[in-house]
Protein backbone atom coordinates (compact mmCIF):
# COMPACT_ATOMS: atom_id res chain seq x y z
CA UNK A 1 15.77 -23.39 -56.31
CA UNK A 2 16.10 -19.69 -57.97
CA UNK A 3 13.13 -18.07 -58.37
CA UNK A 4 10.78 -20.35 -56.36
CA UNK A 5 8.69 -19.17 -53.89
CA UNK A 6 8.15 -19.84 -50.33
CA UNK A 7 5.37 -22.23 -49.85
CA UNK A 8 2.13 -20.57 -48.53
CA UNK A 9 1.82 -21.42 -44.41
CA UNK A 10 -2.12 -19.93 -44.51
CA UNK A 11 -4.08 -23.38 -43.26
CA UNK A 12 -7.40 -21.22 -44.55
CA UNK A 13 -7.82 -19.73 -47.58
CA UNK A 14 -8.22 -16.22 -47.70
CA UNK A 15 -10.78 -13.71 -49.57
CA UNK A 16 -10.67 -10.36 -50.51
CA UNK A 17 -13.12 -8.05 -49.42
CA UNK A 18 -13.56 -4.49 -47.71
CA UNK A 19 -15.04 -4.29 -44.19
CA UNK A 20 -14.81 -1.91 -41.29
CA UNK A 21 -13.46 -2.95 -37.82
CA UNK A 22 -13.40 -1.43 -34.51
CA UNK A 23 -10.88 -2.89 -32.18
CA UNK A 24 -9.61 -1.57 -28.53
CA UNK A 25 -6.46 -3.47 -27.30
CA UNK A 26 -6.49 -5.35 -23.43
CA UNK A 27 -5.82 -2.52 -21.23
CA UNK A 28 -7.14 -0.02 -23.20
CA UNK A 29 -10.22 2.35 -23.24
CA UNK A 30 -9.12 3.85 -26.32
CA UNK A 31 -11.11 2.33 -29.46
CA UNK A 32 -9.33 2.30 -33.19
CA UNK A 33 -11.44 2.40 -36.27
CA UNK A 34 -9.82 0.84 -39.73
CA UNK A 35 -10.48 -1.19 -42.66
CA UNK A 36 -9.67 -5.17 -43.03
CA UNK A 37 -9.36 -6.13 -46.76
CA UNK A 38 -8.93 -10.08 -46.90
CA UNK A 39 -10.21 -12.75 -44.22
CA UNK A 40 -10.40 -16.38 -43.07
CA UNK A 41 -11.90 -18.26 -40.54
CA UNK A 42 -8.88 -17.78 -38.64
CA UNK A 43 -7.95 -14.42 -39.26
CA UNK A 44 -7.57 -10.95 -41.20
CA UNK A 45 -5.26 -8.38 -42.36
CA UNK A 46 -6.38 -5.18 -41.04
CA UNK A 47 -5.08 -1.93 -43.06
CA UNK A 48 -3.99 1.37 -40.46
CA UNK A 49 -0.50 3.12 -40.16
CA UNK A 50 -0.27 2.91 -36.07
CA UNK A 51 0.06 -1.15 -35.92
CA UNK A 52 0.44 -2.99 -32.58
CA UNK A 53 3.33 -4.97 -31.74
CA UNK A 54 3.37 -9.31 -33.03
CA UNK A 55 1.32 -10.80 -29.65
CA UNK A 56 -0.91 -7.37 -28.94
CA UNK A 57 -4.34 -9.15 -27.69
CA UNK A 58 -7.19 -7.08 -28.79
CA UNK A 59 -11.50 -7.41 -28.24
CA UNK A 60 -12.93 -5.88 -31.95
CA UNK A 61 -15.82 -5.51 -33.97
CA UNK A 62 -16.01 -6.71 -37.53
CA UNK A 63 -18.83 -5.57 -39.69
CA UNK A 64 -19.19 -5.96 -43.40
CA UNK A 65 -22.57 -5.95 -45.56
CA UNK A 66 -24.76 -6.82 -42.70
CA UNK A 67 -22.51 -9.29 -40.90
CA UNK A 68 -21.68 -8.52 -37.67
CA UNK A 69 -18.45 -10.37 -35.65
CA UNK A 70 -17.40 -9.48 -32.24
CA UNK A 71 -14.65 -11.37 -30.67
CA UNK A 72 -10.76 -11.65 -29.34
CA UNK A 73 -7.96 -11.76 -31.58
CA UNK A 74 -4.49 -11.93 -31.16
CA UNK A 75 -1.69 -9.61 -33.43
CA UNK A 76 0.64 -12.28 -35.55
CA UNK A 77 2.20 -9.89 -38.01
CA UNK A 78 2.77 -6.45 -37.92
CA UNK A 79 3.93 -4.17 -40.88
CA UNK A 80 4.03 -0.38 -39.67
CA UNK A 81 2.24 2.04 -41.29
CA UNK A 82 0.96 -0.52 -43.49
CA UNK A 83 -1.43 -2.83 -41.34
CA UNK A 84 -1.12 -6.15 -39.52
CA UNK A 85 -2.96 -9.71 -39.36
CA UNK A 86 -4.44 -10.86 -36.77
CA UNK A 87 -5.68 -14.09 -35.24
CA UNK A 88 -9.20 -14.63 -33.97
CA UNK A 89 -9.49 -15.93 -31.01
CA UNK A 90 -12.31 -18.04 -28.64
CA UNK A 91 -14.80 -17.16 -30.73
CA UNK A 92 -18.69 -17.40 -29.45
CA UNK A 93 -21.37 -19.85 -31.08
CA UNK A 94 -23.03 -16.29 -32.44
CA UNK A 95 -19.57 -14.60 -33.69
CA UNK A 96 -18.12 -17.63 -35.19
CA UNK A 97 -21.44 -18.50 -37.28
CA UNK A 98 -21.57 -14.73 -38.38
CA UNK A 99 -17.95 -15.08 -39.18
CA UNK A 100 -18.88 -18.34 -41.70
CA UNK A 101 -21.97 -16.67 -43.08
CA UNK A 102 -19.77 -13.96 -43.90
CA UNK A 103 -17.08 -16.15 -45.36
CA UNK A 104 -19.18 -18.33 -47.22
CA UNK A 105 -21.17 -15.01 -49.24
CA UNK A 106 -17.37 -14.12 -50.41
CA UNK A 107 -16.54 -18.35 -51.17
CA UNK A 108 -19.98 -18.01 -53.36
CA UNK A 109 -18.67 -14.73 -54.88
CA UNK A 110 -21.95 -13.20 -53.94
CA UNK A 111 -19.72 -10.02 -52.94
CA UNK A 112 -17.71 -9.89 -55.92
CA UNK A 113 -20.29 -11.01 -58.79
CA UNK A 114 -23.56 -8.89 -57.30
CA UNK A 115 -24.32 -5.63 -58.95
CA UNK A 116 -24.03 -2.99 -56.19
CA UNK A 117 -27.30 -1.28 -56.03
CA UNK A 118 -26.54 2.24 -56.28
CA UNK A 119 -29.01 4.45 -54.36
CA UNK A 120 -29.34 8.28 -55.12
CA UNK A 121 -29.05 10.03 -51.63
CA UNK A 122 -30.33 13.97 -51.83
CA UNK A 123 -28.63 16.24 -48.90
CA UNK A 124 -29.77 19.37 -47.87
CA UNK A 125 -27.55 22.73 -48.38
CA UNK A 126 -24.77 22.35 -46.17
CA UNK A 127 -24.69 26.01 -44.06
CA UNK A 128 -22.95 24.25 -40.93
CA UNK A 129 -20.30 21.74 -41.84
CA UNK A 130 -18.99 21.77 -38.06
CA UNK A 131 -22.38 20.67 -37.45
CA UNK A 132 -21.98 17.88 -39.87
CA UNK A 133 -18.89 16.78 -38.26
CA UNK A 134 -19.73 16.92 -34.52
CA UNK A 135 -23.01 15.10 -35.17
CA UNK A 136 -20.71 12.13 -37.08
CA UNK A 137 -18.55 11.62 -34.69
CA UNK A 138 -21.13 11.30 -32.12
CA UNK A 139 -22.58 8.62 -34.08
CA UNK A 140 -19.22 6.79 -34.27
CA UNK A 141 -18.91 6.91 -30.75
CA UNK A 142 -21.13 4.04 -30.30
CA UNK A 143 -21.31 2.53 -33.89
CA UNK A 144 -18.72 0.74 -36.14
CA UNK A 145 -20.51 1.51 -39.38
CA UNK A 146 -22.85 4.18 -40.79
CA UNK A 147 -25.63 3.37 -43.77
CA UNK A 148 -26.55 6.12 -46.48
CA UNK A 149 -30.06 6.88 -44.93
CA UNK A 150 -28.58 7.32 -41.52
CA UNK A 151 -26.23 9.39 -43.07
CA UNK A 152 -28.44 11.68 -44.36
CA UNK A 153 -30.46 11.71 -41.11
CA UNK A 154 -27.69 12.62 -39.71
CA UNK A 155 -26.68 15.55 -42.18
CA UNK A 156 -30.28 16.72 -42.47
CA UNK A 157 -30.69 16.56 -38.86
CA UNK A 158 -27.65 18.78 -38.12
CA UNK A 159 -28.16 21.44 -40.34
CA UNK A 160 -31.80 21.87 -38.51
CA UNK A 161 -31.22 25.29 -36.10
């Protein structure tokens, strides 16, 4: 039939949202940073320009809003420089009931509907912004996500010589 269009294959429903991820691919040390924008309980569409090829099995690191996922997943689509979806897979107890906390906040549009509370961060003068760097990506050497008042730890603490 003209104009129809293809019949939607998703067995979960989806929902939009922003969250960080840090994923490293089997047989990898190297670890990727990027941003996954919709999610189900069996997947996510992660956002980056260097994708992995369709069956790529990666170990990541989902964090959004105080959730926290760690698990497998498994590349089922990949659209370069534009992102990819991926399927979670084997899943512990912990991961998969963080992963349906964090689903069912975005089902109750608790995400969408809450007023973000908007706190007013003051930074000191900025005389070393190497320092500022260096010290940032130390911190995301060993964390996925960074909250304002560690931020401006970090900043304040950096520009301290």
């Amino acid at each position: 039939m003209a104009g129809s269009y293809p019949q939607e294959k998703r067995r979960h429903p989806r929902f939009k949202c922003e969250g960080n991820l840090e994923l490293k691919t089997d047989g990898s040390t190297i670890r990727t940073w990027a941003t996954f924008t919709d999610i189900s309980t069996a997947g996510c569409y992660i956002e980056m320009m260097t994708t992995f090829p369709v069956g790529t099995k990666m170990d990541l690191q989902l964090g959004m809003l105080g959730f926290l996922v760690n698990g497998t997943a498994i590349v089922r689509a990949s659209y370069p420089f534009l992102g990819m979806g991926i399927e979670f897979m084997n899943l512990s107890q912990n991961a998969r009931e963080q992963l349906d906390a964090m689903i069912a906040s975005l089902a109750a549009g608790t995400l969408l509907s809450a007023p973000l509370a908007v706190k007013k961060i003051t930074l000191p003068a900025i005389s070393e912004p190497m320092a500022v760097v260096n010290a940032l990506e130390r911190f995301f050497e060993t964390k996925p996500t960074l909250s304002a008042d560690e931020f401006v730890r970090i900043v304040t603490s950096s520009q301290r010589r």
